[in-house]
N, C-alpha and C. Protein backbone atom coordinates (compact mmCIF):
# COMPACT_ATOMS: atom_id res chain seq x y z
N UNK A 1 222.44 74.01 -110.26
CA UNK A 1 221.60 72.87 -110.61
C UNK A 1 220.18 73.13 -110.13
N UNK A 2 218.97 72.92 -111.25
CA UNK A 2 217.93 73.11 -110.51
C UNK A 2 217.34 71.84 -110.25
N UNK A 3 216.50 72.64 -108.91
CA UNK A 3 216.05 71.39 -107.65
C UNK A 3 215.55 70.17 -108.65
N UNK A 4 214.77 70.13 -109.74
CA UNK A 4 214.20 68.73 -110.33
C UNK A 4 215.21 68.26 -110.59
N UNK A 5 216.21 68.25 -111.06
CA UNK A 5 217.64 68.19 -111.45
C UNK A 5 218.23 67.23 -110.30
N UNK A 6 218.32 67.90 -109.01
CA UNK A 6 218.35 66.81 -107.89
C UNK A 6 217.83 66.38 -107.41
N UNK A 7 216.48 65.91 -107.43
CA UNK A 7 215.95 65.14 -107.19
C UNK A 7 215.46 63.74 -108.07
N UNK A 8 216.43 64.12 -109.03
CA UNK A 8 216.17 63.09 -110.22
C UNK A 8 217.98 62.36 -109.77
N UNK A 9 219.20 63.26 -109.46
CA UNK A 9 219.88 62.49 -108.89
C UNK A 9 219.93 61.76 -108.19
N UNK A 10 219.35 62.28 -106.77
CA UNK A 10 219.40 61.88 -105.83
C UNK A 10 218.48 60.26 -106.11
N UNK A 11 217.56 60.27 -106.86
CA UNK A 11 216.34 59.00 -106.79
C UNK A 11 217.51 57.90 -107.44
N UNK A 12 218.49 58.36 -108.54
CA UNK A 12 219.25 57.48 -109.29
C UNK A 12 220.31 57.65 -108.48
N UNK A 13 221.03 58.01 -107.20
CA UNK A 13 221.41 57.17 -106.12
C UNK A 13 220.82 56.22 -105.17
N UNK A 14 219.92 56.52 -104.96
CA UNK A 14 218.62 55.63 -104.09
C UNK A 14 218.73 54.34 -104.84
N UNK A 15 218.67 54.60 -106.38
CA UNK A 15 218.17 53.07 -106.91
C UNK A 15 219.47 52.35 -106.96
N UNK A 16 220.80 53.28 -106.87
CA UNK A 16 222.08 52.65 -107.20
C UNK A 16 221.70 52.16 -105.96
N UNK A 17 222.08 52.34 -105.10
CA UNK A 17 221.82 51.93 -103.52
C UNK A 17 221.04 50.77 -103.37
N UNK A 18 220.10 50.83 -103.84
CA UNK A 18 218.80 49.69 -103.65
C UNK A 18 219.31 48.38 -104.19
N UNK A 19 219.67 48.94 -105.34
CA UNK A 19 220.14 47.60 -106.54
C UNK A 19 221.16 46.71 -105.98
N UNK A 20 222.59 48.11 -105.26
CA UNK A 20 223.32 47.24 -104.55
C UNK A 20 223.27 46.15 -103.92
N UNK A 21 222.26 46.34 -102.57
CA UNK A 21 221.95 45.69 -101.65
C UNK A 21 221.05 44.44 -101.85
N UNK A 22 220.50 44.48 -102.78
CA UNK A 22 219.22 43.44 -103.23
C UNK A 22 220.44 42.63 -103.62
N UNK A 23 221.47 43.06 -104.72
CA UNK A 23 222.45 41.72 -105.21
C UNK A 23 223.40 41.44 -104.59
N UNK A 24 223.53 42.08 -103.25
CA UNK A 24 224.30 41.73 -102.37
C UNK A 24 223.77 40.67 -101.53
N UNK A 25 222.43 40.99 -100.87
CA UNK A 25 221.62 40.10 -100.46
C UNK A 25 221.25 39.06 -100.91
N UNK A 26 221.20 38.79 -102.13
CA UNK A 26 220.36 37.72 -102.70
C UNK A 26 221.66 36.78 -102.80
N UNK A 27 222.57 36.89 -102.37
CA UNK A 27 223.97 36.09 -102.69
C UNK A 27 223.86 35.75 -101.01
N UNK A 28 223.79 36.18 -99.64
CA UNK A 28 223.75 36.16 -98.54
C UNK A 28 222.52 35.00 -98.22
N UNK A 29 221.51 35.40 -99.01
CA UNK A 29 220.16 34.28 -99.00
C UNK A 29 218.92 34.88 -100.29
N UNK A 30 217.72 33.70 -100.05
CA UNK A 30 217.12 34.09 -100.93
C UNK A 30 215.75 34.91 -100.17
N UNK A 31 215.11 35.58 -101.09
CA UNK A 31 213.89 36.52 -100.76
C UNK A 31 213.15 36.02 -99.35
N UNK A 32 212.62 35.05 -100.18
CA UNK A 32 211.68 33.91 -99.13
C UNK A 32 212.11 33.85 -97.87
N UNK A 33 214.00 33.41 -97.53
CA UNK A 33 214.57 33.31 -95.98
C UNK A 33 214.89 34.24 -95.47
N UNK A 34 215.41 35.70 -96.29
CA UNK A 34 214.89 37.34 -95.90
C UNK A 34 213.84 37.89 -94.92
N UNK A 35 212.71 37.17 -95.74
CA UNK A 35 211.66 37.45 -95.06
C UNK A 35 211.21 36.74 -93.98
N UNK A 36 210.94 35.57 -94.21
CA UNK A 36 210.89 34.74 -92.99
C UNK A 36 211.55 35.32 -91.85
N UNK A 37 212.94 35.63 -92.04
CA UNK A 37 213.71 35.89 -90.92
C UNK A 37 213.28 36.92 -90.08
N UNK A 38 212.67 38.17 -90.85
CA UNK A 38 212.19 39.29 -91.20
C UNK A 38 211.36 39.49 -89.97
N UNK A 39 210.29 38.46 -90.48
CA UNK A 39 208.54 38.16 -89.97
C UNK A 39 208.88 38.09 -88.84
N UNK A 40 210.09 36.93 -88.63
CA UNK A 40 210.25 36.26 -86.90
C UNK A 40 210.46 36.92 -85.98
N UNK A 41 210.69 38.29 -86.43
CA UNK A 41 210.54 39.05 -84.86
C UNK A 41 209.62 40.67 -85.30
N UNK A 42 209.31 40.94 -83.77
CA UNK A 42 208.40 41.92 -84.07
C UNK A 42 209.13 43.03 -84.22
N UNK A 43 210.43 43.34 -84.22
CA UNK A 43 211.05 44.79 -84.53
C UNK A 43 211.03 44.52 -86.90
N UNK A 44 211.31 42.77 -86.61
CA UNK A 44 210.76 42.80 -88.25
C UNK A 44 209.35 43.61 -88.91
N UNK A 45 208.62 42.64 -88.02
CA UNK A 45 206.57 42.87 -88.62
C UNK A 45 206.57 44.44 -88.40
N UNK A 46 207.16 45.14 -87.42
CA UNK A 46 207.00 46.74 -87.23
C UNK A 46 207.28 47.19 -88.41
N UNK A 47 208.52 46.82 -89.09
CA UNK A 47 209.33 47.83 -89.81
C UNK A 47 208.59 46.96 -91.23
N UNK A 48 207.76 45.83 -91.26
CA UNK A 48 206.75 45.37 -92.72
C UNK A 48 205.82 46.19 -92.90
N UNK A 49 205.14 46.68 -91.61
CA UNK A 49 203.90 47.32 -91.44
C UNK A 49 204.58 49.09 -91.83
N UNK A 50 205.59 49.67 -91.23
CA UNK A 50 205.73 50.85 -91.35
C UNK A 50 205.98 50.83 -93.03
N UNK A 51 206.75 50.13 -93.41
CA UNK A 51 206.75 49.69 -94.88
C UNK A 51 205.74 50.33 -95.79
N UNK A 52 204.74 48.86 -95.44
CA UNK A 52 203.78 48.81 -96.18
C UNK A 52 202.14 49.86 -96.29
N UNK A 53 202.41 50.77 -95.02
CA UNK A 53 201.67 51.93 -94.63
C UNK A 53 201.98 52.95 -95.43
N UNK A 54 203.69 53.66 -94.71
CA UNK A 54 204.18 54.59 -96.31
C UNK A 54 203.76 53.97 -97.48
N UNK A 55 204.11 52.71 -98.41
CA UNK A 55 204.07 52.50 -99.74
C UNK A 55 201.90 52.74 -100.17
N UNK A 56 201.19 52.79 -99.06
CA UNK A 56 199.93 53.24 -99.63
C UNK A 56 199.76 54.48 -99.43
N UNK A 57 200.70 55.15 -98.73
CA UNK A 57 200.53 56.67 -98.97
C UNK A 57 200.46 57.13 -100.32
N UNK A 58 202.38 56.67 -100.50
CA UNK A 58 202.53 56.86 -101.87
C UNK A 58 201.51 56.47 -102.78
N UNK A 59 201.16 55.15 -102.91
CA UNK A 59 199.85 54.43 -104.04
C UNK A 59 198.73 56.06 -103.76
N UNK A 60 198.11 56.54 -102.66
CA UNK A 60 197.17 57.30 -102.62
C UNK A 60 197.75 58.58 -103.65
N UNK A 61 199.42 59.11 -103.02
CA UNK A 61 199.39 60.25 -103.94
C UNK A 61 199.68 60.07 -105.67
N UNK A 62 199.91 58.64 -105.82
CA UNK A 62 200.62 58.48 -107.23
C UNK A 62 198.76 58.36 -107.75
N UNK A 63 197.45 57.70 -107.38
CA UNK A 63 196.92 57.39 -107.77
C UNK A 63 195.76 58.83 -107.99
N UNK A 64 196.16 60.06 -106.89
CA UNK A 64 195.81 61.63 -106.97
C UNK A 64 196.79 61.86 -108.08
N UNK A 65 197.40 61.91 -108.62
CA UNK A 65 198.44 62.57 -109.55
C UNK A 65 197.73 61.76 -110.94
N UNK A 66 197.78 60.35 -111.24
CA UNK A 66 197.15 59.64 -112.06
C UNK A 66 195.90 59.85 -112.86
N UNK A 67 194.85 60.01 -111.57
CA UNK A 67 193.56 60.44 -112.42
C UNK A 67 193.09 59.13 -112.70
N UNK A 68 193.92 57.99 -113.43
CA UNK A 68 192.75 56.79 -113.80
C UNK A 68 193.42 55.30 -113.39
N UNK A 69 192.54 54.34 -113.00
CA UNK A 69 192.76 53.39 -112.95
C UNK A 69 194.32 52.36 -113.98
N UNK A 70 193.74 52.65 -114.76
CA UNK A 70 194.89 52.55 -115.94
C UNK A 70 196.45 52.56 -115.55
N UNK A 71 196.60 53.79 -115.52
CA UNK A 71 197.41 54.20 -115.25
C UNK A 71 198.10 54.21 -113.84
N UNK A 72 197.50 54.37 -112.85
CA UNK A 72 197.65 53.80 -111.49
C UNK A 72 197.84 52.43 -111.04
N UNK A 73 197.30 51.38 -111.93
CA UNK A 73 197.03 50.52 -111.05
C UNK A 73 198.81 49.56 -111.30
N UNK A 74 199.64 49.33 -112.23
CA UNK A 74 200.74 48.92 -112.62
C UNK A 74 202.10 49.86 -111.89
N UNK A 75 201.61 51.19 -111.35
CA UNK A 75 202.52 51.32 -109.91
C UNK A 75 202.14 50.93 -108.74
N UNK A 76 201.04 50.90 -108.57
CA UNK A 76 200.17 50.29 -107.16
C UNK A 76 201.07 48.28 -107.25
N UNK A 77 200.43 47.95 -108.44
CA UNK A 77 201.19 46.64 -108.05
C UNK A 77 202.94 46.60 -107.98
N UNK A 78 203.70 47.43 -108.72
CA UNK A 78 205.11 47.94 -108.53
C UNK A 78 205.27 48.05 -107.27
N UNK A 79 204.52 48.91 -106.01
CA UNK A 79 204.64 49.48 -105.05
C UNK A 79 204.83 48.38 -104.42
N UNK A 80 203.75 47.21 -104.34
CA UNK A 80 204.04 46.09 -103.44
C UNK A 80 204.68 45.17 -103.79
N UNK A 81 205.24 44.83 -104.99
CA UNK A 81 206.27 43.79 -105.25
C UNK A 81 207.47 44.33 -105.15
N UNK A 82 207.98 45.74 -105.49
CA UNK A 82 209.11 46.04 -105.19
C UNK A 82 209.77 47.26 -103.91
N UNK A 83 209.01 47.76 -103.43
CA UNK A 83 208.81 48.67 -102.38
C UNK A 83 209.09 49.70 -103.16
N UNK A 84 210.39 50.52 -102.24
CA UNK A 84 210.30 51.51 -102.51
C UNK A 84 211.26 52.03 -103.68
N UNK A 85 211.46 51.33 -104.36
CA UNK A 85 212.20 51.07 -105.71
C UNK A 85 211.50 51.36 -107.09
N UNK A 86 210.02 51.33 -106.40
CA UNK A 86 208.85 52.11 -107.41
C UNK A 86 208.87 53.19 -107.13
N UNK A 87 208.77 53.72 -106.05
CA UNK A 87 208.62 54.61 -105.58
C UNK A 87 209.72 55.66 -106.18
N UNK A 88 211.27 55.60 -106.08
CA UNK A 88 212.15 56.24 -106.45
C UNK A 88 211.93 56.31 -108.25
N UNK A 89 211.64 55.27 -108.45
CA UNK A 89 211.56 55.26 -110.13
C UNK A 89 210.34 55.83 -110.87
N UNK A 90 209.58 56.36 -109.99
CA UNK A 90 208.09 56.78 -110.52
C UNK A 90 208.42 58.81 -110.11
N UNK A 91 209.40 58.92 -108.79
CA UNK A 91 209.41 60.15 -108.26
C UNK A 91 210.91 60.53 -109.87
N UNK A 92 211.74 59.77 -110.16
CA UNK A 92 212.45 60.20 -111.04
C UNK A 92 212.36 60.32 -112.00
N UNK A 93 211.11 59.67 -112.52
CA UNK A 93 210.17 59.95 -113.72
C UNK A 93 209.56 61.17 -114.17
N UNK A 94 209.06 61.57 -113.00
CA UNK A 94 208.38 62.58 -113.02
C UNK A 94 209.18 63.72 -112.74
N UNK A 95 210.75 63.65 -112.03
CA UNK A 95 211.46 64.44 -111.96
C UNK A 95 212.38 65.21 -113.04
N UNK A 96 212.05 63.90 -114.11
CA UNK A 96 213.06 64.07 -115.39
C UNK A 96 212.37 65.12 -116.34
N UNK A 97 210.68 65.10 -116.10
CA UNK A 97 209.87 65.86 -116.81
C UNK A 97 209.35 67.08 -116.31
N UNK A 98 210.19 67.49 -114.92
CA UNK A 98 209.72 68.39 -113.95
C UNK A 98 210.16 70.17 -114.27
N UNK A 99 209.70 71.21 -114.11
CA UNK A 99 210.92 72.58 -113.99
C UNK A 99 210.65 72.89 -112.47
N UNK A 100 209.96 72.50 -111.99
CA UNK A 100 210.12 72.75 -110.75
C UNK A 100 209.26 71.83 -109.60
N UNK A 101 209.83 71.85 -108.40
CA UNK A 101 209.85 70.82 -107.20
C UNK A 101 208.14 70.66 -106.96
N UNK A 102 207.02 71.93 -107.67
CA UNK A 102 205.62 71.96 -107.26
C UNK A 102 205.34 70.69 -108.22
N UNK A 103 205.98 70.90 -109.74
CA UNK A 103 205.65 70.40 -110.41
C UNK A 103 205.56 68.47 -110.36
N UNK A 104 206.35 68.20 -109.67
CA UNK A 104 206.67 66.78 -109.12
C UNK A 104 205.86 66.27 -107.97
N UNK A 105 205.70 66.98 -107.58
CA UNK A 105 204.79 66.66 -105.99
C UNK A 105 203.41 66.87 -105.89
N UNK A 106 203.33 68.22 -106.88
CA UNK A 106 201.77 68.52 -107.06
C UNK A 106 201.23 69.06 -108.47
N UNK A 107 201.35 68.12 -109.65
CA UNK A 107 201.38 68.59 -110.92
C UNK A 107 200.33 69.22 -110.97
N UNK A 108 199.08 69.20 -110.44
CA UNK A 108 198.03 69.90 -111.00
C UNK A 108 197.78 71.19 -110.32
N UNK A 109 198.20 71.13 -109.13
CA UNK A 109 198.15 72.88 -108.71
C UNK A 109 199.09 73.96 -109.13
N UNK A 110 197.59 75.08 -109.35
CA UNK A 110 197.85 75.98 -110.15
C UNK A 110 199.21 76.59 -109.57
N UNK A 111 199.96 77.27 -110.40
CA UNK A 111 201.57 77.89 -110.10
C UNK A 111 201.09 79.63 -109.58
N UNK A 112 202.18 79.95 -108.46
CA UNK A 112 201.81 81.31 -107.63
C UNK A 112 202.89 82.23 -108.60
């Protein structure tokens, strides 16, 4: 199997995974008392902030890979309404169209 190959699996376990838990959760409570609960302590706000730090990494490299506003800005808002669920679905996107692991991570540099 080549590597784009798994990493296009692996993202469509991530999202099986993700999906799970969101409709597992949302039966346990709703978004809003998630979070709240979330907020109320600081091992929560740590792990919002570590969150929301990675997800502008990503926005920085999806928006280096992008090139234009356009096109960037509808994963940038993906990124923060759904975390990292964009993230897997934007890396398996690009994995589906990939031949190799440079090609996904760093489409525009030149190949050795």
């Amino acid at each position: 199997m080549n590597p784009p190959k798994v990493v296009f699996a692996l993202c469509l376990a991530g999202l099986t995974l993700l999906t799970t838990l969101i409709v597992a959760s949302s039966f346990e409570m709703s978004l809003g008392a998630g979070l709240e609960r979330v907020a109320a302590t600081r091992w929560g706000v740590t792990t919002l902030v570590d969150l929301y730090l990675g997800l502008a990494v990503i926005g920085v490299w999806i928006a280096s890979i992008e090139r234009t506003a356009l096109r960037t800005l509808p994963w940038i808002v993906a990124l923060a309404l759904t975390g990292n669920f964009a993230t897997l679905v934007y890396v398996a996107l690009r994995a589906r169209r990939a031949r190799t692991l440079r090609e996904i991570i760093m489409p525009h540099a030149p190949s050795r």
